[in-house]
N, C-alpha and C. Protein backbone atom coordinates (compact mmCIF):
# COMPACT_ATOMS: atom_id res chain seq x y z
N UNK A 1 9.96 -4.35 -1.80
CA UNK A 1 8.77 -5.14 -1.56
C UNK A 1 7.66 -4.61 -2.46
N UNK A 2 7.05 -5.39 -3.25
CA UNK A 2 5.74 -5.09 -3.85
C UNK A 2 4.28 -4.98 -3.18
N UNK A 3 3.61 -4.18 -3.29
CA UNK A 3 2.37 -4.01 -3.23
C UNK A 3 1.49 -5.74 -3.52
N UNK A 4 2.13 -6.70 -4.34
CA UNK A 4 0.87 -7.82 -4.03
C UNK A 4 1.12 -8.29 -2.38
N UNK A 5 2.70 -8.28 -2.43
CA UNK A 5 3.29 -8.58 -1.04
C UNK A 5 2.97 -8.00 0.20
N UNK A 6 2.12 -7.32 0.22
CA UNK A 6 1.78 -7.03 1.40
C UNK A 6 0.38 -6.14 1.66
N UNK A 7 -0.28 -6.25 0.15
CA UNK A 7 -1.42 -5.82 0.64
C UNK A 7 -2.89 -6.26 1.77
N UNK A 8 -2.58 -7.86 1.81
CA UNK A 8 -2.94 -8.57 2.63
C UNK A 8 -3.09 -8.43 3.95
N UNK A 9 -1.49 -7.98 4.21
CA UNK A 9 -1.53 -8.03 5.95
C UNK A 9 -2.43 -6.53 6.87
N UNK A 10 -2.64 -6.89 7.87
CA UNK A 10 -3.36 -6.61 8.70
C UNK A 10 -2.39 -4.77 9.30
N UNK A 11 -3.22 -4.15 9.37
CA UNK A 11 -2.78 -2.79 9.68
C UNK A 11 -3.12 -2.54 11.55
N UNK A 12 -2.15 -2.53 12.27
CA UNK A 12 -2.50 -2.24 13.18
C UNK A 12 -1.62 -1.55 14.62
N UNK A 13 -2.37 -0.44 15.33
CA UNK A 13 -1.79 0.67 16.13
C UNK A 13 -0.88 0.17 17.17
N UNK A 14 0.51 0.64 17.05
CA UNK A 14 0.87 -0.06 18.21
C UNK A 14 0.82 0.37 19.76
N UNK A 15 0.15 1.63 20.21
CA UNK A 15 -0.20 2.18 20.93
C UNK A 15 -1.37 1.75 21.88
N UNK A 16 -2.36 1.47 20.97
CA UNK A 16 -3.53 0.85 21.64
C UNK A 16 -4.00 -0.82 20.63
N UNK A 17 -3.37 -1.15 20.50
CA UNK A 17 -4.02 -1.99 19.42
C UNK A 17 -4.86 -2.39 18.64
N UNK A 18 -5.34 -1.00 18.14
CA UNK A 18 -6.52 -1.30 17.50
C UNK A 18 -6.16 -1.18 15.90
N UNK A 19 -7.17 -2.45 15.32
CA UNK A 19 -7.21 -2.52 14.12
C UNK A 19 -7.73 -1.58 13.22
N UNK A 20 -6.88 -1.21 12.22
CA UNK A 20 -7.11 -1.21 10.68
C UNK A 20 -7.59 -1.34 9.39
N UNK A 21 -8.04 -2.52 9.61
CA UNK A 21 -8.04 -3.31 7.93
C UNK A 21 -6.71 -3.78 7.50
N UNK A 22 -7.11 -4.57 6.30
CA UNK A 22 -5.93 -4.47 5.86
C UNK A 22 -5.43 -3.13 4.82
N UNK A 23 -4.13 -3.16 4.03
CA UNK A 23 -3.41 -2.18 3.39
C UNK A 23 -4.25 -2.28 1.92
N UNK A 24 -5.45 -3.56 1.81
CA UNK A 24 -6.07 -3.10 0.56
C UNK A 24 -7.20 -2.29 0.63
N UNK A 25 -7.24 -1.85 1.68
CA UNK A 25 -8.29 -1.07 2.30
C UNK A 25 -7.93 0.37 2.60
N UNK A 26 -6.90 0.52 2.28
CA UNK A 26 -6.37 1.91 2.66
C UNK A 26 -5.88 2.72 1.61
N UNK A 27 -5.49 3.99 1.08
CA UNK A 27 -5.38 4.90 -0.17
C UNK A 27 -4.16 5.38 0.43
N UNK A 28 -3.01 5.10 -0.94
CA UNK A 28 -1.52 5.96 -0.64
C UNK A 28 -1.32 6.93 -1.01
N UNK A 29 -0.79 7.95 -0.64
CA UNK A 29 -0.55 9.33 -0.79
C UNK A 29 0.95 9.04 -1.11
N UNK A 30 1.35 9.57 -2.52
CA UNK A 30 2.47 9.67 -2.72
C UNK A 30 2.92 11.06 -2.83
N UNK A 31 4.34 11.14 -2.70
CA UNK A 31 5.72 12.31 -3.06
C UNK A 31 5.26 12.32 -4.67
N UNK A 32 4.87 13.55 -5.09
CA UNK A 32 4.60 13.60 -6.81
C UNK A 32 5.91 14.20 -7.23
N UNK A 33 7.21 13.97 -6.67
CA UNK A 33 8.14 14.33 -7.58
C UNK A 33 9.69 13.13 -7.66
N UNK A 34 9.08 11.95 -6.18
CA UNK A 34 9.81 11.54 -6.10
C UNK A 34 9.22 9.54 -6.45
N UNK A 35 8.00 9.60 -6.12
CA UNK A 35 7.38 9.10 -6.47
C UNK A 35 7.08 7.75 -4.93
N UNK A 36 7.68 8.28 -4.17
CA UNK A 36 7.80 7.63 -2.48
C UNK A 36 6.40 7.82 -1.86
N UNK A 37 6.06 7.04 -1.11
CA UNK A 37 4.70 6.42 -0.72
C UNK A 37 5.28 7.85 0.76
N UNK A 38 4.33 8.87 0.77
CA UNK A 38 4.20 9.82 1.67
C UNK A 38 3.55 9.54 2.83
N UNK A 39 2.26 8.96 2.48
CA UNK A 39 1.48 8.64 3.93
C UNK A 39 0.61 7.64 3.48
N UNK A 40 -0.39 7.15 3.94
CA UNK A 40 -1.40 6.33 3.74
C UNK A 40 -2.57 6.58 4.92
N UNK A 41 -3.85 6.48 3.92
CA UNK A 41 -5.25 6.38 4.09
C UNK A 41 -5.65 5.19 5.02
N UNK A 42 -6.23 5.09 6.39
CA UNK A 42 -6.34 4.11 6.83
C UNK A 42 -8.05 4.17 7.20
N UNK A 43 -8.89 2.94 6.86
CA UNK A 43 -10.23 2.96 7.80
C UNK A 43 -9.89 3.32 9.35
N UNK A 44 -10.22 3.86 10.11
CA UNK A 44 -10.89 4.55 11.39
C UNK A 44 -12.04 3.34 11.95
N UNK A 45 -11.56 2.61 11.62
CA UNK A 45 -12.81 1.37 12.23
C UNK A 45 -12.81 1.50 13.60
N UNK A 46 -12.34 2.45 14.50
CA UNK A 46 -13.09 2.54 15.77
C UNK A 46 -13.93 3.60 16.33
N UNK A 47 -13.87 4.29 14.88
CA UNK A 47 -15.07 5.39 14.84
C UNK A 47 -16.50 4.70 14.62
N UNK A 48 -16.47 3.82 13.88
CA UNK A 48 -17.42 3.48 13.66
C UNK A 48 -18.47 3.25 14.17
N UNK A 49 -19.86 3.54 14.42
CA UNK A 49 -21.03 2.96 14.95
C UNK A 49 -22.03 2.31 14.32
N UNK A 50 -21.57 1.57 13.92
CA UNK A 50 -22.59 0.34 13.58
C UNK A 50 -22.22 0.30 11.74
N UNK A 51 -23.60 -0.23 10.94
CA UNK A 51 -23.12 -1.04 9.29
C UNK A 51 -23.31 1.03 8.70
N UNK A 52 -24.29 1.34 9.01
CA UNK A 52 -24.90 2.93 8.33
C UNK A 52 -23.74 4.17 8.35
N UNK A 53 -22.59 3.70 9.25
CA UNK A 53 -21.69 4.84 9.78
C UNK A 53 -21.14 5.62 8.49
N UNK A 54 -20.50 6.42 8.30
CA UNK A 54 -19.81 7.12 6.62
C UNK A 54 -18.42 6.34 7.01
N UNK A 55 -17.68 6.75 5.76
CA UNK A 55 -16.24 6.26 6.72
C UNK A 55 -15.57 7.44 6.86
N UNK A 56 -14.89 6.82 7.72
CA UNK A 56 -13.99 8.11 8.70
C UNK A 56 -12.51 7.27 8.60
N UNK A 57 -11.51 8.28 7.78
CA UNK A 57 -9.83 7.82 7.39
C UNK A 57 -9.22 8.68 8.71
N UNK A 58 -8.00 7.82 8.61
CA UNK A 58 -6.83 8.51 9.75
C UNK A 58 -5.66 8.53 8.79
N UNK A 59 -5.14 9.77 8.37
CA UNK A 59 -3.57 9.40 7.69
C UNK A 59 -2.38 9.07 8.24
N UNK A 60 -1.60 8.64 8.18
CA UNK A 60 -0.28 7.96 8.39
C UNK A 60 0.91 8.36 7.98
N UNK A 61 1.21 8.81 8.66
CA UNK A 61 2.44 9.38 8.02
C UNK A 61 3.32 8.16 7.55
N UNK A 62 4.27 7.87 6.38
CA UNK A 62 5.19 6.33 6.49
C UNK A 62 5.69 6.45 7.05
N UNK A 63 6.56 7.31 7.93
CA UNK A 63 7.29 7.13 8.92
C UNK A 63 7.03 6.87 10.38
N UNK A 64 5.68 6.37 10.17
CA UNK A 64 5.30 5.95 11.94
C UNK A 64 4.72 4.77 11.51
N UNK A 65 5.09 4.10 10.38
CA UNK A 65 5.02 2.52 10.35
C UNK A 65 6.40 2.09 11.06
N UNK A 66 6.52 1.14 12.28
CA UNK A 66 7.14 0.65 13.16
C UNK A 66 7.84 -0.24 12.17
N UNK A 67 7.19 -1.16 11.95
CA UNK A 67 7.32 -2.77 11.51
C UNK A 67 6.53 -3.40 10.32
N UNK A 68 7.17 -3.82 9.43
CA UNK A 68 6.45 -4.45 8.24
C UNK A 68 6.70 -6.08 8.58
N UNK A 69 5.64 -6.75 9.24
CA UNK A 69 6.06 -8.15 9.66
C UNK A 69 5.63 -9.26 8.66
N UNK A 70 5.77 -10.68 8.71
CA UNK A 70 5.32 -11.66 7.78
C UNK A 70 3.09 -11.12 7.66
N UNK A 71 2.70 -11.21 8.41
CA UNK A 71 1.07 -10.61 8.64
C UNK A 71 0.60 -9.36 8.82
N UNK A 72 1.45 -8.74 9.41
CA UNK A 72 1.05 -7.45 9.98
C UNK A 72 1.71 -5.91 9.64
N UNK A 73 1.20 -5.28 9.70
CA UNK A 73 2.23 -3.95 9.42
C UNK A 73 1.87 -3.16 10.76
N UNK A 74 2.49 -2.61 11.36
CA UNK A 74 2.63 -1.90 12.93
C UNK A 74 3.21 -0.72 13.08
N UNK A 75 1.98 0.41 12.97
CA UNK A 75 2.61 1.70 13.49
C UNK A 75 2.32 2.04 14.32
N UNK A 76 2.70 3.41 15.00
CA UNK A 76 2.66 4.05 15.69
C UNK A 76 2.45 5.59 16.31
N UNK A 77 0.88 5.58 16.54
CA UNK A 77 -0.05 7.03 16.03
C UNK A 77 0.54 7.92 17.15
N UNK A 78 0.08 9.02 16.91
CA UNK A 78 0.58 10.39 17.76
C UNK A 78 -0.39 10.68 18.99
């Protein structure tokens, strides 16, 4: 799957359901020897308090992405 393919969809916890952003909103951390997507950078949009807030990231490990669906991508935080 390519990166245009799914930068679109919607990032979100499957624990509590809270949103994300989408995946063009988020920074990948790759394997520098293998070249495999390691974790990913996600907005913290429920840190947020109000438009002035800084931003605040949560990383992701790829392996607690659940589900890559037609809209959505669905993991599952610790």
């Amino acid at each position: 799957m390519r990166l245009s393919e799914i930068g679109d969809k919607e990032i979100v916890d499957l624990r509590n359901g809270s949103r994300h952003g989408q995946l063009w909103d988020a920074e990948m951390l790759f394997e520098k020897d293998t070249g495999k997507i390691k974790s990913i950078l996600v907005p913290n949009l429920q840190s947020k308090i109000g438009f002035l807030a800084g931003h605040d990231f949560m990383q992701l490990p790829w392996s607690s992405i659940v589900k890559i669906g037609e809209d959505i991508i669905i993991f599952e935080s610790q």
